[in-house]
C-alpha atoms as a PDB file:
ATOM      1  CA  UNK A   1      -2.623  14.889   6.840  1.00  0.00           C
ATOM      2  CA  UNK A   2      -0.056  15.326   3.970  1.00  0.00           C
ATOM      3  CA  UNK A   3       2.844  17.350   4.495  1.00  0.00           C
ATOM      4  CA  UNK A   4       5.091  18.131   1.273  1.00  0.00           C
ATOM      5  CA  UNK A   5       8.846  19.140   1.264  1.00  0.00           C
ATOM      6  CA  UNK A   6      10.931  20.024  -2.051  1.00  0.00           C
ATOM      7  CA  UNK A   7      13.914  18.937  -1.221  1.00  0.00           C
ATOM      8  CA  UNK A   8      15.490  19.492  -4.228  1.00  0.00           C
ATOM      9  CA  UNK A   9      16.874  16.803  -7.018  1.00  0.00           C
ATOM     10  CA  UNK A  10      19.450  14.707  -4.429  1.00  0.00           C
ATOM     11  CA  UNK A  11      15.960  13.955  -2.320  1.00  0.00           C
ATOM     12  CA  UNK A  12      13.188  14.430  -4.821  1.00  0.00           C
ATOM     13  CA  UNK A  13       9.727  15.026  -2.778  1.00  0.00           C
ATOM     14  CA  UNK A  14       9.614  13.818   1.006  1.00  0.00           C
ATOM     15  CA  UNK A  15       6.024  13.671   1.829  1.00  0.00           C
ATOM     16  CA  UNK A  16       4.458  12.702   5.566  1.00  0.00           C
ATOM     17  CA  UNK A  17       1.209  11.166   6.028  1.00  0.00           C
ATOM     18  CA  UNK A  18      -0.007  10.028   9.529  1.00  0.00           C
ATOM     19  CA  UNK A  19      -2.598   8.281  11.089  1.00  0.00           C
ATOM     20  CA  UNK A  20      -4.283   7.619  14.568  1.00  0.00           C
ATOM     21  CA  UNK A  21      -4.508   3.865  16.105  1.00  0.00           C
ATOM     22  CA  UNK A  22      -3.260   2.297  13.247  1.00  0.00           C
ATOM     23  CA  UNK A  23      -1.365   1.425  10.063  1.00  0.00           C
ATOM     24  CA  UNK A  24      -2.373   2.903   6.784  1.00  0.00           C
ATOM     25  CA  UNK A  25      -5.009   0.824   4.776  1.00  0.00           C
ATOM     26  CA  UNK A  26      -4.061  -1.233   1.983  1.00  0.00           C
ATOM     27  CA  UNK A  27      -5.596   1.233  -0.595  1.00  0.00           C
ATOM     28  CA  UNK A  28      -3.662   4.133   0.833  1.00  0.00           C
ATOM     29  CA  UNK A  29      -0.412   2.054  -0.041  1.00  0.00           C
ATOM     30  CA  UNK A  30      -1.644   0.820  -3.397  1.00  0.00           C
ATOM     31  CA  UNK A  31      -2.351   4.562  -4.286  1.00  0.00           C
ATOM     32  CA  UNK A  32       1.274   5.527  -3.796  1.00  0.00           C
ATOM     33  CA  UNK A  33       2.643   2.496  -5.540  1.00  0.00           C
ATOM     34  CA  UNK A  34       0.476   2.962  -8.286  1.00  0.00           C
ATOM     35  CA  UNK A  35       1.063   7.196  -8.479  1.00  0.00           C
ATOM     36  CA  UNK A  36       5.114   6.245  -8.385  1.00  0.00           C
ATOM     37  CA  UNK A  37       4.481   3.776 -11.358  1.00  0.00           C
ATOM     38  CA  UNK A  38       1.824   4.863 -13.853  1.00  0.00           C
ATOM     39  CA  UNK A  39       2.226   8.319 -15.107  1.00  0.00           C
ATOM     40  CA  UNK A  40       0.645  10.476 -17.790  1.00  0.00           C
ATOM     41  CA  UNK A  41       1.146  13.744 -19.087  1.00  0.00           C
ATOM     42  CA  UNK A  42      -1.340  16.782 -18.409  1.00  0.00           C
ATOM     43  CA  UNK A  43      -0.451  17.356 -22.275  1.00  0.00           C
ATOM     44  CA  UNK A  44      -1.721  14.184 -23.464  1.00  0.00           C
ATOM     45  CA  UNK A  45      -4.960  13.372 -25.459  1.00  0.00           C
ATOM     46  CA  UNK A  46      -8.009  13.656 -23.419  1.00  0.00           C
ATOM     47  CA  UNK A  47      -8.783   9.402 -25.107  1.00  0.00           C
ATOM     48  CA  UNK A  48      -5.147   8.468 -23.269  1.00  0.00           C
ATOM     49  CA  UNK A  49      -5.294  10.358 -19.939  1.00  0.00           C
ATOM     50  CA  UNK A  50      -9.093   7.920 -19.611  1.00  0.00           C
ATOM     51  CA  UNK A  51      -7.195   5.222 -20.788  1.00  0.00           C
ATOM     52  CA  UNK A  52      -4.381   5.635 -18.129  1.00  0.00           C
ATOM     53  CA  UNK A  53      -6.789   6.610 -15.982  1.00  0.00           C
ATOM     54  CA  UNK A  54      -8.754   3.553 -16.370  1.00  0.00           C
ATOM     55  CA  UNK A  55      -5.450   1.205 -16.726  1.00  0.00           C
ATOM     56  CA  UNK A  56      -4.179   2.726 -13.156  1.00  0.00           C
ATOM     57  CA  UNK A  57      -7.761   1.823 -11.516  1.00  0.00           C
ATOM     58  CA  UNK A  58      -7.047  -2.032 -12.515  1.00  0.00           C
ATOM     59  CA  UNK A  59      -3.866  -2.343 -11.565  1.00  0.00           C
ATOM     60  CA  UNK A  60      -4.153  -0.967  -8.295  1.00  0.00           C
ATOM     61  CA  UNK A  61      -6.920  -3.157  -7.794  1.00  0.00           C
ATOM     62  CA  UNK A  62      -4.279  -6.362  -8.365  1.00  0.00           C
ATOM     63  CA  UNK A  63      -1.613  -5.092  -6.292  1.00  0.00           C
ATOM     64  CA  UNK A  64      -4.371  -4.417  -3.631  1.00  0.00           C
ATOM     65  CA  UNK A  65      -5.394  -8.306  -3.953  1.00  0.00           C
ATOM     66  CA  UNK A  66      -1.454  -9.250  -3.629  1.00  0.00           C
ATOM     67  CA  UNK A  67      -0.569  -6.870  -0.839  1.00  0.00           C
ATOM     68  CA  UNK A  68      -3.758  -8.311   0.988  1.00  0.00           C
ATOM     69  CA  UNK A  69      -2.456 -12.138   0.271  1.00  0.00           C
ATOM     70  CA  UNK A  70       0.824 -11.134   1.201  1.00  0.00           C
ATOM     71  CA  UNK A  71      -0.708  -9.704   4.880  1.00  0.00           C
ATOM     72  CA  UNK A  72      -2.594 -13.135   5.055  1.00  0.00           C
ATOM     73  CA  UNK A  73       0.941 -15.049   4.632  1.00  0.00           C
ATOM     74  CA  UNK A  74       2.623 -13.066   7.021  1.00  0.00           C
ATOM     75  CA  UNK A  75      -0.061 -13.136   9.968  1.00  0.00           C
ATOM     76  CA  UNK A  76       0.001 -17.207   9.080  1.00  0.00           C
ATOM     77  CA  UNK A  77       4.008 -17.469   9.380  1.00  0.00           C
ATOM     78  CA  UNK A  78       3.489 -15.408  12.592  1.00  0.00           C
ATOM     79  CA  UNK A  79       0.850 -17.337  14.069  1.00  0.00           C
ATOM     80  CA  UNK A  80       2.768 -20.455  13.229  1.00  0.00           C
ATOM     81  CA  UNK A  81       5.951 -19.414  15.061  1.00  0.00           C
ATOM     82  CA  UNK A  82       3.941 -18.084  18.248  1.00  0.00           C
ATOM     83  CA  UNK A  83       2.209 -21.229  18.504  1.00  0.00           C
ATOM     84  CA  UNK A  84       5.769 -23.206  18.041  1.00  0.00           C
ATOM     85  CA  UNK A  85       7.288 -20.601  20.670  1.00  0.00           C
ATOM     86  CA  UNK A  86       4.328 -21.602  22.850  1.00  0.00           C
ATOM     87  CA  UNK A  87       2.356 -18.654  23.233  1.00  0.00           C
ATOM     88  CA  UNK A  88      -1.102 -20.184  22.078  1.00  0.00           C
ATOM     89  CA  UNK A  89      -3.168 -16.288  23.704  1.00  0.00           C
ATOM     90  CA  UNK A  90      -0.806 -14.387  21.265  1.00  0.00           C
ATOM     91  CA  UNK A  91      -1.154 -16.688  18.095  1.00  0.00           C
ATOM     92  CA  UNK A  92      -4.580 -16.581  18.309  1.00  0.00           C
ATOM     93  CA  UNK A  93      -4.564 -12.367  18.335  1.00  0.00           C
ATOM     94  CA  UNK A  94      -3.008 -12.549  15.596  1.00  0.00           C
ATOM     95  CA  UNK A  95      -5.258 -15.070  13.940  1.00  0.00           C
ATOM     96  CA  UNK A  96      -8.725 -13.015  15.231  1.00  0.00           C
ATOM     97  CA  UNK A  97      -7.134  -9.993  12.585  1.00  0.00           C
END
């Protein structure tokens, strides 16, 4: 669900999306990241909205493989201190994500 708010230039656009039992997949983030960075105008040639188009498609795709190796690092430094902290059921939760 996407709920949209003009709030005016101070704010800009407050927008709430929600999920059940969970975080938001890595492609939902990558989506807004990319939508915040990579803009074209309706007005432009048909050739350079594809282009865009086709530019925003790879480059969400590599922030999607870093935000997924970023993940990976952080479960590891997690599972690292649990297991220094002694809690050997917990770190290895965390390692079964």
């Amino acid at each position: 669900m996407v709920m949209s708010y003009k709030a005016g230039p101070e704010l800009g656009i407050i927008e709430v999306h929600t999920t059940e039992e969970g975080g938001h997949p890595i492609e939902f983030w990558s989506s807004l990241c990319i939508e915040r960075i990579v803009q074209v105008s309706e007005e432009a040639p048909e050739e350079v909205q594809n282009q865009v188009k086709e530019y925003k498609d790879n480059i969400q795709k590599v922030i999607e493989q870093y935000m997924q190796n970023a993940i990976k690092s952080d479960r590891i430094t997690i599972n690292n201190q649990l297991d220094r902290a002694g809690l050997k059921e917990a770190s290895d939760l965390i390692r079964k994500l």
